[in-house]
Protein backbone atom coordinates (compact mmCIF):
# COMPACT_ATOMS: atom_id res chain seq x y z
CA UNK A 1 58.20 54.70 -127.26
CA UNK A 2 58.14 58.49 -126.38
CA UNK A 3 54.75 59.46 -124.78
CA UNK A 4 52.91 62.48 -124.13
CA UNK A 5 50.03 63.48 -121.93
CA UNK A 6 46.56 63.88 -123.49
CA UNK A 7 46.69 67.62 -123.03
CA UNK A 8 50.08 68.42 -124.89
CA UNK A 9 48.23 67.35 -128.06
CA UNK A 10 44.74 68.48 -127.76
CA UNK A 11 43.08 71.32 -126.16
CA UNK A 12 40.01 69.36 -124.23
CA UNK A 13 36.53 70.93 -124.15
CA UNK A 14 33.77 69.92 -122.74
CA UNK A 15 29.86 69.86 -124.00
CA UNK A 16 26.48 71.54 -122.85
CA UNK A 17 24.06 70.16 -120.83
CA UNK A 18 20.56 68.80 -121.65
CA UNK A 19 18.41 71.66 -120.01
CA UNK A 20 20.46 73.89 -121.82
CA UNK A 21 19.08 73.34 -125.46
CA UNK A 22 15.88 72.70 -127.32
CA UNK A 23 16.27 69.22 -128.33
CA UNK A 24 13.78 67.21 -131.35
CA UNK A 25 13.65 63.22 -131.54
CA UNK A 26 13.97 64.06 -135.54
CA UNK A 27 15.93 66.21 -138.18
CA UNK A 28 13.08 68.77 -138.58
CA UNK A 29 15.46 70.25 -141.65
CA UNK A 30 19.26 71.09 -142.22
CA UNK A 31 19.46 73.61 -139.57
CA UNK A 32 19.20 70.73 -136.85
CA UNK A 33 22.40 69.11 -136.22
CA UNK A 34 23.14 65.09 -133.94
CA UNK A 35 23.24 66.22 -130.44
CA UNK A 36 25.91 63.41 -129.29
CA UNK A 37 25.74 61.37 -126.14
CA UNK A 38 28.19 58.51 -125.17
CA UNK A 39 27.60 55.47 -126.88
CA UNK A 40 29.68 52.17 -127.40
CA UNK A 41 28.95 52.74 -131.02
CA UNK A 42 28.84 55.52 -132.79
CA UNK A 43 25.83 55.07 -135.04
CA UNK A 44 23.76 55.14 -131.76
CA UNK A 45 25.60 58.54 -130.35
CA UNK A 46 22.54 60.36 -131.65
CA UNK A 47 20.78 61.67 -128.04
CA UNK A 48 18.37 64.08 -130.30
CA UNK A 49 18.74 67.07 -133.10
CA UNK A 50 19.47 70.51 -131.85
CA UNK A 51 19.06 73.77 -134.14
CA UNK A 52 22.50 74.69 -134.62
CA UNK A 53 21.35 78.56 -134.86
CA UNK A 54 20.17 78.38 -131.19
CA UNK A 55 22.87 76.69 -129.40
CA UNK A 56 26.03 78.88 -128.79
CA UNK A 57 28.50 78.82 -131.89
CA UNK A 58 31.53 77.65 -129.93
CA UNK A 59 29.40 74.69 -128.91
CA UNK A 60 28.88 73.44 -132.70
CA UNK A 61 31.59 71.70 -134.05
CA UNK A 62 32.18 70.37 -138.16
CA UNK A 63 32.66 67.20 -139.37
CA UNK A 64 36.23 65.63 -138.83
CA UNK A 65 36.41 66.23 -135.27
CA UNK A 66 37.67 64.31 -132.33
CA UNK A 67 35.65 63.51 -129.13
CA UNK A 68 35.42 60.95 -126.61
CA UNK A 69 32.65 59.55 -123.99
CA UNK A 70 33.66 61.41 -120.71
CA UNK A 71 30.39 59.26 -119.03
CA UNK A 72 27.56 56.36 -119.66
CA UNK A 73 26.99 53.35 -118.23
CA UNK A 74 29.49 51.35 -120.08
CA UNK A 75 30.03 53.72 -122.29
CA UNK A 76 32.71 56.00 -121.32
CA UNK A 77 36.30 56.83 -123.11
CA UNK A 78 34.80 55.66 -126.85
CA UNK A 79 36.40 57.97 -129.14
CA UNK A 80 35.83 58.36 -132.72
CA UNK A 81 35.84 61.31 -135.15
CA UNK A 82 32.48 63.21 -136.23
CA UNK A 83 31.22 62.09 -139.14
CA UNK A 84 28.76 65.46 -139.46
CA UNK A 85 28.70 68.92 -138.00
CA UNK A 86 27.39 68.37 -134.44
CA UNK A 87 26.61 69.39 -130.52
CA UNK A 88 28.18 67.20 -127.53
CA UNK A 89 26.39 66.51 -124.51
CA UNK A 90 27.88 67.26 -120.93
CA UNK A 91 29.51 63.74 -120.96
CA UNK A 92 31.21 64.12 -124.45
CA UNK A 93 34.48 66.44 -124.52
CA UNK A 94 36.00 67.21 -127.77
CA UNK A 95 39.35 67.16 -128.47
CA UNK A 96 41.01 70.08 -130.22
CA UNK A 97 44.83 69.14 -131.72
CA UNK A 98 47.01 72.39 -130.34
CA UNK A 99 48.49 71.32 -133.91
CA UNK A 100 47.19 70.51 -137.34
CA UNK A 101 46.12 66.92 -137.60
CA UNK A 102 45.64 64.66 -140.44
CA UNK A 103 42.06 62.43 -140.30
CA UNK A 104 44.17 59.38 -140.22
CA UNK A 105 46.07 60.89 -137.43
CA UNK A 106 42.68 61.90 -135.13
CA UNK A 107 41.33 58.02 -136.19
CA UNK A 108 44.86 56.59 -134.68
CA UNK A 109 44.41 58.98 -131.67
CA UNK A 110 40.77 57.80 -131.33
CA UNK A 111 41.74 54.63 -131.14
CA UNK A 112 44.82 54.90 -128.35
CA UNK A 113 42.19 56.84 -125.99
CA UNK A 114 39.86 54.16 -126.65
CA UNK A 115 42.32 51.41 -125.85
CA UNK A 116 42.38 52.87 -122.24
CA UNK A 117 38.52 52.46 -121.45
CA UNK A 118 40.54 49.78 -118.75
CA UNK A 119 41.22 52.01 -116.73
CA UNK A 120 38.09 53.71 -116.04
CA UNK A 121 35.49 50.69 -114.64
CA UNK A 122 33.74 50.81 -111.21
CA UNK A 123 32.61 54.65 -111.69
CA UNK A 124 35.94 56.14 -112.14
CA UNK A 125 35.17 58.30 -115.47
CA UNK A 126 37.94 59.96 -117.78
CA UNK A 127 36.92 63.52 -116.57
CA UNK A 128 38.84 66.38 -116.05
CA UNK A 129 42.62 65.86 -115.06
CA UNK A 130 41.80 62.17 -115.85
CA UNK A 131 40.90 62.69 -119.05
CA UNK A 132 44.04 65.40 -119.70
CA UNK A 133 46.52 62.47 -118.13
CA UNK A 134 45.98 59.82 -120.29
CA UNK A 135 49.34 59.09 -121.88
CA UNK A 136 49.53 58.48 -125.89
CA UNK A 137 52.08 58.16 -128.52
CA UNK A 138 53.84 61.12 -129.42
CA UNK A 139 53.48 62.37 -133.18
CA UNK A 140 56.93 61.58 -133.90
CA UNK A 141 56.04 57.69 -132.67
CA UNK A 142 53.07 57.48 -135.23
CA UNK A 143 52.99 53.88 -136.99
CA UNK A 144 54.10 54.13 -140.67
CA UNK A 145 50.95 53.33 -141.78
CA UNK A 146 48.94 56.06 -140.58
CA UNK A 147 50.80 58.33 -143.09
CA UNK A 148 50.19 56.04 -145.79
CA UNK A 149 46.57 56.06 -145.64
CA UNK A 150 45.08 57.89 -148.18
CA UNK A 151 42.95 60.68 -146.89
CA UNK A 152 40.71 61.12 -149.81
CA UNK A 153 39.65 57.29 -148.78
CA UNK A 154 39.14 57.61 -145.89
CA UNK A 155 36.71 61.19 -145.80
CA UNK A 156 34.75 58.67 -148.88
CA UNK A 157 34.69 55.86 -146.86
CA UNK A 158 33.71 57.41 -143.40
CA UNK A 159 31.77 60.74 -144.58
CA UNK A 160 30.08 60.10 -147.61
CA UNK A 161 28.86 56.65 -147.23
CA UNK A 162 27.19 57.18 -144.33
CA UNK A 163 23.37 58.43 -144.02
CA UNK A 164 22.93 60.03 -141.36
CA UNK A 165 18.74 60.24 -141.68
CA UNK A 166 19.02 56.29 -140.56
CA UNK A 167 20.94 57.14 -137.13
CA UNK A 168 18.47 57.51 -134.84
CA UNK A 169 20.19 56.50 -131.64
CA UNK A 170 18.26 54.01 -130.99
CA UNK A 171 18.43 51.28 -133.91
CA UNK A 172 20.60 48.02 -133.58
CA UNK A 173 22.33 47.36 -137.00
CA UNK A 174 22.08 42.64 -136.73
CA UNK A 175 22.98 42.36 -140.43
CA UNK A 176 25.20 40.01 -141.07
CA UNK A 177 24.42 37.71 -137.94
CA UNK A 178 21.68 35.07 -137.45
CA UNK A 179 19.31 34.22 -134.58
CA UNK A 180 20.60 35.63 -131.13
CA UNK A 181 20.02 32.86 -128.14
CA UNK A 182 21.15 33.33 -124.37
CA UNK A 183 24.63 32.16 -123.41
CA UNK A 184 22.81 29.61 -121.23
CA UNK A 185 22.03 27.75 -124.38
CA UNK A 186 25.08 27.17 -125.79
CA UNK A 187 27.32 26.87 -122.40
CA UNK A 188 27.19 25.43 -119.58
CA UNK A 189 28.86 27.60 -117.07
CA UNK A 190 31.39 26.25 -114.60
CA UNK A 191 33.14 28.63 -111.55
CA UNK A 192 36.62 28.51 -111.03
CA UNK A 193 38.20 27.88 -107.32
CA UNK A 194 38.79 30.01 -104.15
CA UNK A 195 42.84 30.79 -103.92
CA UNK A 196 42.98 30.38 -100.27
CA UNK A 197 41.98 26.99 -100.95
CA UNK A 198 45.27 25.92 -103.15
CA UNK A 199 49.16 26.19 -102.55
CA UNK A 200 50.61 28.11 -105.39
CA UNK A 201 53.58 29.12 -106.56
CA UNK A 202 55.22 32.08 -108.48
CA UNK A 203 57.00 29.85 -110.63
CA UNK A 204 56.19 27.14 -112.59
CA UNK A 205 58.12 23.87 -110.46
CA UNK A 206 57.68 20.98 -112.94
CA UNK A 207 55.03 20.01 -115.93
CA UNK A 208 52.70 19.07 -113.16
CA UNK A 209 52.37 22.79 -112.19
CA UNK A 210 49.41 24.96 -114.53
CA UNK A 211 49.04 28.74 -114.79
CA UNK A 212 46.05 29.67 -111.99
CA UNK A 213 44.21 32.15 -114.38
CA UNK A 214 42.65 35.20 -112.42
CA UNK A 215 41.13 38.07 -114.97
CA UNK A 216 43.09 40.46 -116.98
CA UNK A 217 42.53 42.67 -119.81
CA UNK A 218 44.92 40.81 -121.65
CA UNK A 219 45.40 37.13 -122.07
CA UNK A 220 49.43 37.61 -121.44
CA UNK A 221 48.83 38.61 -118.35
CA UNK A 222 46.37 36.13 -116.81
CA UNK A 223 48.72 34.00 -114.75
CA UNK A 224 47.82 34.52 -111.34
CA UNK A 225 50.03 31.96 -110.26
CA UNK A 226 51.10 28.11 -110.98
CA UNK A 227 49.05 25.29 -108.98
CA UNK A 228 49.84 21.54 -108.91
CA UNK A 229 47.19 20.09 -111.38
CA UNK A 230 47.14 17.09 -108.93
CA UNK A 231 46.44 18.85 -105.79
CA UNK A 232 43.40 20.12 -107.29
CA UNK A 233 40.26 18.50 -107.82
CA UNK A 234 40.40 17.40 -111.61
CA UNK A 235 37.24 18.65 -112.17
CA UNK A 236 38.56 22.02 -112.23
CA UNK A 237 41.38 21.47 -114.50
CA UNK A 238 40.59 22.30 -117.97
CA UNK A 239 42.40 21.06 -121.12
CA UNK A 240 44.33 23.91 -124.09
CA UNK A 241 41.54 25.33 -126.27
CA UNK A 242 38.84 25.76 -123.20
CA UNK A 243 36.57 29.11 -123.33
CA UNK A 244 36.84 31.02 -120.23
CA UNK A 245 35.33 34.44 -119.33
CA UNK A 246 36.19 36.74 -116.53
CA UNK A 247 33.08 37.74 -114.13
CA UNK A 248 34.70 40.25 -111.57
CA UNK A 249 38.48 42.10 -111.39
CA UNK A 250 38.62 45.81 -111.69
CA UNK A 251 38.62 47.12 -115.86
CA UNK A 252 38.97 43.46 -116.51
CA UNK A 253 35.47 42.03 -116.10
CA UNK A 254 34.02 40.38 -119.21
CA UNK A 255 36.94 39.66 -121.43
CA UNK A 256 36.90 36.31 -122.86
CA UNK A 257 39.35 33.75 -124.20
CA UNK A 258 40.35 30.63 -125.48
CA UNK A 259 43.10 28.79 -123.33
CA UNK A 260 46.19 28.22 -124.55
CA UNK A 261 47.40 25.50 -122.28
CA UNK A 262 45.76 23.56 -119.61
CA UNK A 263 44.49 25.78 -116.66
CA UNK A 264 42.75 26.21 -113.22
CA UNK A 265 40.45 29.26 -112.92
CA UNK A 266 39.98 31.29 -109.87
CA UNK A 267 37.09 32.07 -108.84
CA UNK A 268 36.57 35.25 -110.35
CA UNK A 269 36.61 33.59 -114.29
CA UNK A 270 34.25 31.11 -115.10
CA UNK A 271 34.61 28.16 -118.04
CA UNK A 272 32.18 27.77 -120.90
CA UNK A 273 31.87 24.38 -121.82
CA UNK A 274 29.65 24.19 -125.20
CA UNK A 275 26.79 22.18 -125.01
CA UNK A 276 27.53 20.73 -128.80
CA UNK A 277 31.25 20.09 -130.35
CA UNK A 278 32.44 23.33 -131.04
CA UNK A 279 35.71 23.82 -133.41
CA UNK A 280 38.16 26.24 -132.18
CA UNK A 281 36.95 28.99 -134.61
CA UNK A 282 33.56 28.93 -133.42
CA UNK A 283 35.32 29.13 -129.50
CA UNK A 284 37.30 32.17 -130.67
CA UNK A 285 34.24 34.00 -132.29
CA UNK A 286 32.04 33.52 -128.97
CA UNK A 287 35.17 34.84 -127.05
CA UNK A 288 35.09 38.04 -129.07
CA UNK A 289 30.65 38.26 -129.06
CA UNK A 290 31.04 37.85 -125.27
CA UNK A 291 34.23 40.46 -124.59
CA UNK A 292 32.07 42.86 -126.97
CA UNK A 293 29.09 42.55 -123.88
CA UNK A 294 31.60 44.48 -121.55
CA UNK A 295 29.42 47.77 -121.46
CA UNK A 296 26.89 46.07 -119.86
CA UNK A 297 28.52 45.29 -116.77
CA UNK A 298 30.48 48.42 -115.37
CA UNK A 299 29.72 50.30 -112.33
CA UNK A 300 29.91 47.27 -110.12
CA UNK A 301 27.52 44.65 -112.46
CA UNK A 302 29.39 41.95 -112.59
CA UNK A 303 28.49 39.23 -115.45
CA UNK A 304 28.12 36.43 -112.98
CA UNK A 305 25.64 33.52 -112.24
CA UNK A 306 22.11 34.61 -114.34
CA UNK A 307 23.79 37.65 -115.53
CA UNK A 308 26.52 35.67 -117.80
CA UNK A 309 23.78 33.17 -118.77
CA UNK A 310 21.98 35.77 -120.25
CA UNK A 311 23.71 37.60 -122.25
CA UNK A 312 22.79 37.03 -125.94
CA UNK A 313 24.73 35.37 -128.61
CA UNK A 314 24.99 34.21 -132.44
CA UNK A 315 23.46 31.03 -132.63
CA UNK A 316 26.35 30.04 -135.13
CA UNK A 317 29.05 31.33 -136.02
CA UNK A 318 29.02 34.89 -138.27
CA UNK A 319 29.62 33.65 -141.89
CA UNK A 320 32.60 36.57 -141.97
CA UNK A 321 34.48 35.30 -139.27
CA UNK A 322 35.43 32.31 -141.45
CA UNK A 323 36.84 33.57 -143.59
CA UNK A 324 39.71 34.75 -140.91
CA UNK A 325 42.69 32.81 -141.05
CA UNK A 326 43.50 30.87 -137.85
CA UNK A 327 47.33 30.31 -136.70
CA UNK A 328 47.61 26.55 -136.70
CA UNK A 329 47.48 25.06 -133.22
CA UNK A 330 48.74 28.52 -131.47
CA UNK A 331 46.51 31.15 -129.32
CA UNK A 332 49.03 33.78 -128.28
């Protein structure tokens, strides 16, 4: 696929400070535009309202327009498209294309800079000539789809079905889900095992050898290494369809998973074994609740011993998520 750099499709500029504008906790009338912050979700972007008659013009920017979290505490490289005339904050830069874009071409962009929030954990933000590097598909490599997409569909369903007098910034949308518990209520959690304590091997010798699962961002690239499931105490070997979670590893804290054959953590992923039967359904919805906790834990927080325990959960599963197919009996 041909790439190109983040900065030979958009002109990058960046947003105004706090200090610099007078700021209201409400829309006082029409003239008072979102001020935007980072945010892992864009209905809580809203920092404050800003008169968009005293903040300079080449700061204001119209609804359809590309930006991205250049900061936040977990909250950095989220990119979406404005769904209202608005003002950036110092941590949001906005993306200009150098040529004319489609909306379902800035949503596809907004979602390829998003994919590479990875790369950014442990305080390194996507500022400056990190921001301008990040590598994305070239227009000529844009997926079929995207041009099928009918724009007047998307401006309806993005624009004018949202209200923007109920985005305060501050305002957690639970519809849909029921009672949230600690993780500590539903798992018990179990740590994996020190490396320098096993012989391993780069290849897998016979069935008796099992991937050694270290974090990752993906679940295709977990395999540390292959251990001899006898040479280990049993205790730590855990059957296909276990929950695991990864607590440290550099972008890759946090994500969650269901195994897909039978495993030995290390000691940076720890297994969640349900405290009541669980199908495989429910084990794949927890896996995505949990991976959705990662802004909580960059910066060096790691999700590990009380910290994991306590992050909060569905009670049961989200009536949605069943109706999601399942592949039978396969993971990856």
């Amino acid at each position: 696929m041909k790439m190109k750099r983040l900065d030979e499709l958009f002109e990058v500029r960046n947003g105004l400070a706090s200090q610099d504008v007078v700021r209201s906790s409400h829309k006082l009338n029409d003239n008072w535009v979102p001020f935007i912050r980072p945010s892992y979700r864009q209905d809580t972007s809203i920092d404050a309202y800003v008169n968009k008659y005293l903040v300079p013009s080449d700061s204001l920017y119209p609804q359809g327009t590309l930006y991205v979290s250049t900061n936040g505490q977990g909250s950095h490289t989220y990119s979406y498209v404005s769904v209202s005339e608005f003002v950036p904050n110092s941590d949001v830069a906005v993306l200009i294309p150098l040529h004319e874009m489609s909306l379902g071409e800035k949503l596809y962009y907004a979602l390829c800079i998003t994919k590479n929030r990875f790369k950014f954990s442990y305080g390194r933000k996507p500022k400056g000539d990190k921001l301008k590097k990040i590598m994305l598909p070239a227009r000529s490599e844009m997926p079929s789809y995207v041009n099928g997409i009918s724009e007047e569909r998307i401006s309806k369903d993005l624009f004018d079905s949202i209200d923007l007098s109920a985005l305060s910034g501050k305002a957690t949308d639970t519809s849909g889900f029921n009672t949230l518990v600690p993780l500590g209520e539903l798992f018990d959690v179990e740590n994996g095992v020190a490396a320098s304590n096993l012989l391993r091997s780069k290849t897998k010798r016979s069935e008796n050898w099992v991937p050694f699962i270290r974090p990752s961002y993906r679940q295709s690239t977990s395999i540390d290494a292959y251990v001899n499931k006898y040479l280990v105490p049993q205790e730590k070997v855990f059957p296909k369809g276990t929950l695991y979670v990864s607590t440290n590893g550099q972008g890759s804290h946090t994500y969650s998973y269901v195994s897909a054959t039978e495993f030995v953590p290390n000691s940076d992923v720890a297994v969640l074994k349900p405290k009541r039967k669980m199908t495989l359904r429910e084990k794949l919805f927890y896996a995505m609740c949990i991976s959705r906790n990662r802004f909580k834990f960059s910066y060096g927080r790691k999700p590990k011993g009380e910290k994991l325990e306590a992050i909060m959960l569905p009670s049961t599963i989200s009536e949605q998520f069943n109706d999601i197919e399942l592949l039978p009996d396969s993971l990856i």
